[in-house]
C-alpha atoms as a PDB file:
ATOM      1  CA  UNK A   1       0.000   0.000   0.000  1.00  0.00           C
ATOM      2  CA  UNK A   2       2.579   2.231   1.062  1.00  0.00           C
ATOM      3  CA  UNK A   3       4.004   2.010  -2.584  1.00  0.00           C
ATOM      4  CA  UNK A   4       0.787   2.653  -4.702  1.00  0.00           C
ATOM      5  CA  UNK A   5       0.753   6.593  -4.465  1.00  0.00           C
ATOM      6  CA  UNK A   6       4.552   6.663  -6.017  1.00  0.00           C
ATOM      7  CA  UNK A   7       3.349   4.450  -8.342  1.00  0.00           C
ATOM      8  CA  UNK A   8       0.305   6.655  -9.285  1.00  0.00           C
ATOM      9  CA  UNK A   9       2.073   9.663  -9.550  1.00  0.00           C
ATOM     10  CA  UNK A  10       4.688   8.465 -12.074  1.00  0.00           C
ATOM     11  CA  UNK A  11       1.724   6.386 -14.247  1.00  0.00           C
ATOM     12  CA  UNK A  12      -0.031  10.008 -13.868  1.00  0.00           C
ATOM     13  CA  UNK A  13       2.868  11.767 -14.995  1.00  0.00           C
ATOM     14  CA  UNK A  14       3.687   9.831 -18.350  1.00  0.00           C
ATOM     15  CA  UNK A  15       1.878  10.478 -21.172  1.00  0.00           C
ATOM     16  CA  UNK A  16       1.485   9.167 -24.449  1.00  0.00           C
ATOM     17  CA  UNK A  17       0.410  12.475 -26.432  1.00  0.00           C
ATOM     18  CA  UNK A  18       3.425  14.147 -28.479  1.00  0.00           C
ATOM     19  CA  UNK A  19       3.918  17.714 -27.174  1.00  0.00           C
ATOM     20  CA  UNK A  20       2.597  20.869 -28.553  1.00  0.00           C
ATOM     21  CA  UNK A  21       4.943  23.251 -30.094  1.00  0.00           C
ATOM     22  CA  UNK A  22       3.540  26.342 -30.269  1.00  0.00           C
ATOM     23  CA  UNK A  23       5.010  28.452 -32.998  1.00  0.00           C
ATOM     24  CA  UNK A  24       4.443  32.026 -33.815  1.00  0.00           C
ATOM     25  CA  UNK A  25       5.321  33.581 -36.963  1.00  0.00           C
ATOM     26  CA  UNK A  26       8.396  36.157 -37.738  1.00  0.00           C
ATOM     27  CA  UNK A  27       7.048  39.484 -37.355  1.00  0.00           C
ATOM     28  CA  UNK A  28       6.924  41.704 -40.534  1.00  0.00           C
ATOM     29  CA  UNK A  29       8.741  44.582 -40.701  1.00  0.00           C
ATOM     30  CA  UNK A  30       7.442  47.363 -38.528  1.00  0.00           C
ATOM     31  CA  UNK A  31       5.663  50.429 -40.517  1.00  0.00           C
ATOM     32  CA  UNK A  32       7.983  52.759 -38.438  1.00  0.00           C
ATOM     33  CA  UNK A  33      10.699  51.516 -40.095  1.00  0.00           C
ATOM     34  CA  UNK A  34       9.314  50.957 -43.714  1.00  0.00           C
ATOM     35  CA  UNK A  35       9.673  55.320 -44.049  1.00  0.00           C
ATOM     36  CA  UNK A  36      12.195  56.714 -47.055  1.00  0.00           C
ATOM     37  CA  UNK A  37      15.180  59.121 -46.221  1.00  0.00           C
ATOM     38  CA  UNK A  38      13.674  62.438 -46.627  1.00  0.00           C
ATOM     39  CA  UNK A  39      14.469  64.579 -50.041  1.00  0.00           C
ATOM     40  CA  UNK A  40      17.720  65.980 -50.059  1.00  0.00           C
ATOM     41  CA  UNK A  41      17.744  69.864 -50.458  1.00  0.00           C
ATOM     42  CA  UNK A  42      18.529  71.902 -53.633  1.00  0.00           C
ATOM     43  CA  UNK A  43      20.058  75.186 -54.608  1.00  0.00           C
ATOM     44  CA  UNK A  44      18.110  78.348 -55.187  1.00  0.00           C
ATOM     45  CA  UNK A  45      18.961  78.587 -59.712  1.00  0.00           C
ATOM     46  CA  UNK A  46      19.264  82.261 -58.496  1.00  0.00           C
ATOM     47  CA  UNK A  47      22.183  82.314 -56.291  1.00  0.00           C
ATOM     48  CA  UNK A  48      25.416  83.376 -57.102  1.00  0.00           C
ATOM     49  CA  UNK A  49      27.505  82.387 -54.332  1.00  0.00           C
ATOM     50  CA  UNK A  50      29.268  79.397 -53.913  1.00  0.00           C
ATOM     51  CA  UNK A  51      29.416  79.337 -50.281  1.00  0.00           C
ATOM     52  CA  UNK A  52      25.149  78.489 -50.594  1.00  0.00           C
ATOM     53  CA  UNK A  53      26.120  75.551 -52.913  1.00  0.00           C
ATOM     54  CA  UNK A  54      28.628  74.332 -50.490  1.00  0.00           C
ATOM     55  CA  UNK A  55      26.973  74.584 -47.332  1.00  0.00           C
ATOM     56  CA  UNK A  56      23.796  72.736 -49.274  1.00  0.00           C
ATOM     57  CA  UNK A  57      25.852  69.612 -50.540  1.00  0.00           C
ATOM     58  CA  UNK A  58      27.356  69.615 -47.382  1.00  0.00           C
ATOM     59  CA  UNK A  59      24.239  68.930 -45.724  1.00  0.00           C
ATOM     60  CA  UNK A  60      22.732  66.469 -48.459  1.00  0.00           C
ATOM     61  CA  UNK A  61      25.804  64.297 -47.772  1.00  0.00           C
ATOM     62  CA  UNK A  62      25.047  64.639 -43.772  1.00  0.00           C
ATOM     63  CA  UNK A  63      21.316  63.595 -44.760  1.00  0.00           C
ATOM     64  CA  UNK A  64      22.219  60.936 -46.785  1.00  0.00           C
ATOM     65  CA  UNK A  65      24.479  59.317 -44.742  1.00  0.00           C
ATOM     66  CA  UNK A  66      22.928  59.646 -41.530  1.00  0.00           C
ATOM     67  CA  UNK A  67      19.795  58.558 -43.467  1.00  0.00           C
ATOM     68  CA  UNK A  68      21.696  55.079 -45.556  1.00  0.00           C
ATOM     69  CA  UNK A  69      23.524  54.565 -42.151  1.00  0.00           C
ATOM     70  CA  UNK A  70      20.110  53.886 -40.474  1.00  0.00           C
ATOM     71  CA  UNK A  71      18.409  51.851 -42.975  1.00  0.00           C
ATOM     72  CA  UNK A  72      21.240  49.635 -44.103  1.00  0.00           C
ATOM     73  CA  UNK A  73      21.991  48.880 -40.061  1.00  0.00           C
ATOM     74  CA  UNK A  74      18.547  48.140 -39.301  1.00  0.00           C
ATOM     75  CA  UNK A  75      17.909  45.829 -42.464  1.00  0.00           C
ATOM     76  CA  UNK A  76      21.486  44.177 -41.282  1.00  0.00           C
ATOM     77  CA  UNK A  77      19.932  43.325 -37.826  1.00  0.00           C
ATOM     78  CA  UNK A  78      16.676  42.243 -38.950  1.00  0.00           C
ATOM     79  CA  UNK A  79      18.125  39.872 -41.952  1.00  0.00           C
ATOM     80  CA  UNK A  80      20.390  38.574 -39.376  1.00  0.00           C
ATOM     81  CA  UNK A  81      17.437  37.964 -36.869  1.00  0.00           C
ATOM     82  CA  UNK A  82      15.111  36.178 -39.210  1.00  0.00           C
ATOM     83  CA  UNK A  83      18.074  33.860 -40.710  1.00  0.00           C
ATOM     84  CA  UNK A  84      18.767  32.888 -37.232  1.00  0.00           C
ATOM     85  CA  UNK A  85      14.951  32.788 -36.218  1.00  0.00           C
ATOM     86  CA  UNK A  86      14.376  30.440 -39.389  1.00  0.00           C
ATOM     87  CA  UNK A  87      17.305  28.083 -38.821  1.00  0.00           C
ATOM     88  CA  UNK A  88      16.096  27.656 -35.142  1.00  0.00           C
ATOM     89  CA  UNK A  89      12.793  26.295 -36.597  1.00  0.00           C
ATOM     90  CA  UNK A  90      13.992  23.418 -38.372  1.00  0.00           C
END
């Protein structure tokens, strides 16, 4: 007798059903992060000075690379994430 409640609680304990994997699906990229680099600037046809065109292709370059810098890190990451979320799932 005093063996029957071991013996219950291990035949309770096994089971014959195949466990549930519960899988949820890679996330899509978030709409935050689906916006373009804003328009890069241009140059008044009616100036004259070259310090105007300077300091504006100075700052397109800035924008652009700030801009490019963000993107192409952030696509890195994510790529990176999914390939190592998908090979995890096989």
């Amino acid at each position: 007798m005093k063996y029957l409640l071991p013996v219950l609680l291990l035949v309770g304990c096994s089971s014959t059903r195949p466990p549930v994997v519960v899988s949820a699906p890679w996330p899509d990229v978030p709409v935050s992060m689906q916006e373009s680099c804003p328009d890069l600037l241009t140059v008044d046809a009616k100036t004259d000075k070259l310090s105007d065109v300077v300091d504006t292709v100075s700052k397109n370059y800035t924008q652009y690379y700030l801009c490019a810098g963000k993107i192409d890190d952030w696509n890195n990451w994510y790529n990176t994430q999914k390939r190592i979320y998908e090979s995890t799932r096989k």
